[in-house]
Protein backbone atom coordinates (compact mmCIF):
# COMPACT_ATOMS: atom_id res chain seq x y z
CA UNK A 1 -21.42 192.41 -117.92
CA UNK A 2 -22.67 194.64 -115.48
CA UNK A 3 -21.67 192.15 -112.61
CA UNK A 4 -18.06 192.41 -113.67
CA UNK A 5 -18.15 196.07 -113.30
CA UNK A 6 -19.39 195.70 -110.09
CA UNK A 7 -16.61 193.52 -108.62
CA UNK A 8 -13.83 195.92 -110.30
CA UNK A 9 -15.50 198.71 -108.08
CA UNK A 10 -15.55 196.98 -105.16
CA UNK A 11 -12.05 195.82 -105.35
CA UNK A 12 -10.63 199.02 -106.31
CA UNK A 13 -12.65 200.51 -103.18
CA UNK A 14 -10.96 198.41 -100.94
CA UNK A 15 -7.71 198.70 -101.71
CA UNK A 16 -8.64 202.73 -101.17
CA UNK A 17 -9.51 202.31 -97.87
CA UNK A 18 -7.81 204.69 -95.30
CA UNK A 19 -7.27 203.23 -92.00
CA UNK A 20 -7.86 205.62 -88.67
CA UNK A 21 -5.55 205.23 -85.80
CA UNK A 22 -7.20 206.03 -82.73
CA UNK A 23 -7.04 208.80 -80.08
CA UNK A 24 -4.65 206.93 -77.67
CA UNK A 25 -1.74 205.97 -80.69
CA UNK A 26 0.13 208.97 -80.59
CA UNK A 27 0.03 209.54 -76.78
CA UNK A 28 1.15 205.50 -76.43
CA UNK A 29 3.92 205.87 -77.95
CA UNK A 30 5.41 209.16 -76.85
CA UNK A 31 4.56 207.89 -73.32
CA UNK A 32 6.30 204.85 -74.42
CA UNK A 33 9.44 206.76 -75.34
CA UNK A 34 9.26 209.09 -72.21
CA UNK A 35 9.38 205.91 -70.01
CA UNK A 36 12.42 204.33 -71.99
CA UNK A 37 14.44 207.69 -71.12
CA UNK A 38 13.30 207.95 -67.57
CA UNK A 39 14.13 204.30 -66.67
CA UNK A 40 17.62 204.86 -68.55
CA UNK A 41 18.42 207.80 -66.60
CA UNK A 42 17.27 206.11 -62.75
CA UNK A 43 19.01 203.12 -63.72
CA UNK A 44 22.19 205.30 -64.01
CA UNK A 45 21.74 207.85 -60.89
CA UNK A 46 19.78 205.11 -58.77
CA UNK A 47 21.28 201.64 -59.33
CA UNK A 48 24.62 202.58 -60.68
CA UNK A 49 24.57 200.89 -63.78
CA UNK A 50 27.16 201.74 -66.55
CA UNK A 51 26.54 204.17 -69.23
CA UNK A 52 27.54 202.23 -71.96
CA UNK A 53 25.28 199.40 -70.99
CA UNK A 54 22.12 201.40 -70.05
CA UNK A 55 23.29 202.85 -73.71
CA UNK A 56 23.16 199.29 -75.73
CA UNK A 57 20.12 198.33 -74.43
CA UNK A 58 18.22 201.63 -74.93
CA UNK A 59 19.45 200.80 -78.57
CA UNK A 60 18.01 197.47 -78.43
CA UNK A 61 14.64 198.62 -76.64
CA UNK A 62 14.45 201.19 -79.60
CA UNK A 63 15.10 198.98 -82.33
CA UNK A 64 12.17 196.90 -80.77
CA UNK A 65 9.90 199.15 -80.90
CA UNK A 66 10.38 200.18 -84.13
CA UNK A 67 9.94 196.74 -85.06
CA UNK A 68 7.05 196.64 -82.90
CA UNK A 69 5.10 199.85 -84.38
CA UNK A 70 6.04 198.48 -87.78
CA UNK A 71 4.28 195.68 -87.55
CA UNK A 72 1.18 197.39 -85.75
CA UNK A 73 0.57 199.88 -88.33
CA UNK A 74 2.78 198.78 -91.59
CA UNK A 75 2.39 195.02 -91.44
CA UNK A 76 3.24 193.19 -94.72
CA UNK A 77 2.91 189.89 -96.12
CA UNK A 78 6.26 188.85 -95.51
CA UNK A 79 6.52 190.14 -92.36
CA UNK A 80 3.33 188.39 -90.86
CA UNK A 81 4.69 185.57 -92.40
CA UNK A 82 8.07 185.65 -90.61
CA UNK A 83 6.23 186.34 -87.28
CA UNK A 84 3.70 183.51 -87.84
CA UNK A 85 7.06 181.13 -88.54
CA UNK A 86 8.59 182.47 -85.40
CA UNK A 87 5.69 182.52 -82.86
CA UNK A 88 5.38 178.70 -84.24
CA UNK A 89 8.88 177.93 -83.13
CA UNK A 90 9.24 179.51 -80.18
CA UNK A 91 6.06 177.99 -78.10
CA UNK A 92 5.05 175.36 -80.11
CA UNK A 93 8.83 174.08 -81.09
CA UNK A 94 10.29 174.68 -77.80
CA UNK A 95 6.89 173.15 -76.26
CA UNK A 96 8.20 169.85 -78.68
CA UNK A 97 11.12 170.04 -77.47
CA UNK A 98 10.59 170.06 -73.48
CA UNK A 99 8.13 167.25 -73.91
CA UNK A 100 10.92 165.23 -76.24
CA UNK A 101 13.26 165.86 -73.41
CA UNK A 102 10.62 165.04 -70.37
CA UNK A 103 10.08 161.24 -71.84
CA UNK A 104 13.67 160.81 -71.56
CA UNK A 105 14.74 159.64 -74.75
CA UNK A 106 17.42 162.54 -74.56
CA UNK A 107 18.79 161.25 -71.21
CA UNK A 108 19.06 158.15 -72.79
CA UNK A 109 20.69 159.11 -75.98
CA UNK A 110 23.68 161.30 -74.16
CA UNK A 111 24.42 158.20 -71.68
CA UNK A 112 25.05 156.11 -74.98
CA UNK A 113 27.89 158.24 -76.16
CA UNK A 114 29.09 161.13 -77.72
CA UNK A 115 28.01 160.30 -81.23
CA UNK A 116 24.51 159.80 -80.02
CA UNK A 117 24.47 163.56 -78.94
CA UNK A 118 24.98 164.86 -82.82
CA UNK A 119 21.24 162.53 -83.14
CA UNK A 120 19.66 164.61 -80.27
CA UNK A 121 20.88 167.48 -81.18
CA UNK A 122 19.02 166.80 -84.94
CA UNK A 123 16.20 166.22 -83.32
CA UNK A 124 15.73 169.01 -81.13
CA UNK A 125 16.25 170.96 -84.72
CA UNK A 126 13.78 169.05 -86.58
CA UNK A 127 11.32 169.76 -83.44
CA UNK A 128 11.50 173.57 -83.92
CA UNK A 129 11.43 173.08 -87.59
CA UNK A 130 8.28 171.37 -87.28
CA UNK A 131 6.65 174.18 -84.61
CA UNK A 132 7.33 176.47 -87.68
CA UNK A 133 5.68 174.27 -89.92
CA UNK A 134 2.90 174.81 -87.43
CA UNK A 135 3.32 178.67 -87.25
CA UNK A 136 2.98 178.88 -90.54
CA UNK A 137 -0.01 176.77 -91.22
CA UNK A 138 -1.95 178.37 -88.59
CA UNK A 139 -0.91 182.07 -90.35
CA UNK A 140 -2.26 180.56 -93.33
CA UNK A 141 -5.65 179.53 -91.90
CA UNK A 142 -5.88 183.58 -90.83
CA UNK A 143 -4.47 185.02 -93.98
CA UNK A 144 -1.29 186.00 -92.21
CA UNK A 145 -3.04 188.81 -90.58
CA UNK A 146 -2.15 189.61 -86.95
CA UNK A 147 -4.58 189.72 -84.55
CA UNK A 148 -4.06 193.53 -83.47
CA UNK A 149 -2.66 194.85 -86.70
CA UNK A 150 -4.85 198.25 -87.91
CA UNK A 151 -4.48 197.48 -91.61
CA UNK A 152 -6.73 193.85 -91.58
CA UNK A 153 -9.48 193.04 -93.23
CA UNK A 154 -12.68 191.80 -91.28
């Protein structure tokens, strides 16, 4: 009975637990957003670029870094999830993908005709599909936690 007791406390303690950001987080990303301005501003008086353009991808830079401090500090299940999936794609699916197209099976299949190309093209999709299969079995085997997250659990 006692033992019982004992568990509840811990696991109510832990879900308590405030995390500390360190020294360096708020001057990172203020420096970060002081360099996103400056190299906006000399890429219009120094290289002449357009407005609108420097514009759109200041946009994008900030919507990335949003995304980017969300995940550091904010990270959810779903979230880690999604990057796991993704990060499994893009090197491990891709990395499928060039070596399905280095032992020239591809070659081979486009020289046949164009109704082979529809089979490539499946297969190049079934590749990625399979480097998130990957993804997410490796976030799995780390509890979806990211490696440099501040809300994990050691």
């Amino acid at each position: 009975m006692e033992s019982d007791e004992n568990i509840d406390l811990n696991e109510e303690s832990e879900e308590k637990v405030e995390y500390i950001r360190p020294r360096w987080w708020k001057s990172l990303w203020l420096l970060t957003i002081i360099s996103m301005i400056a190299s906006g501003v000399l890429a219009y008086f120094f290289l002449y670029r357009e407005f609108v353009r420097i514009l759109i991808f200041e946009v994008i830079f900030s919507i990335a870094l949003g995304f980017a401090y969300y995940i550091r500090v904010r990270p959810s299940l779903r979230v880690n999830k999604a990057i796991y999936i993704l990060l499994g794609i893009t090197p491990i699916g891709f990395g499928l993908c060039l070596l399905y197209g280095l032992t020239g099976i591809s070659r081979y299949l486009i020289n046949l005709g164009s109704g082979w190309i529809w089979l490539n093209l499946s297969i190049f999709i079934i590749l990625l599909v399979i480097g998130g299969f990957i993804g997410n079995w490796i976030g799995k085997k780390r509890d979806y936690h990211l490696p440099l997250s501040l809300n994990r659990r050691e």
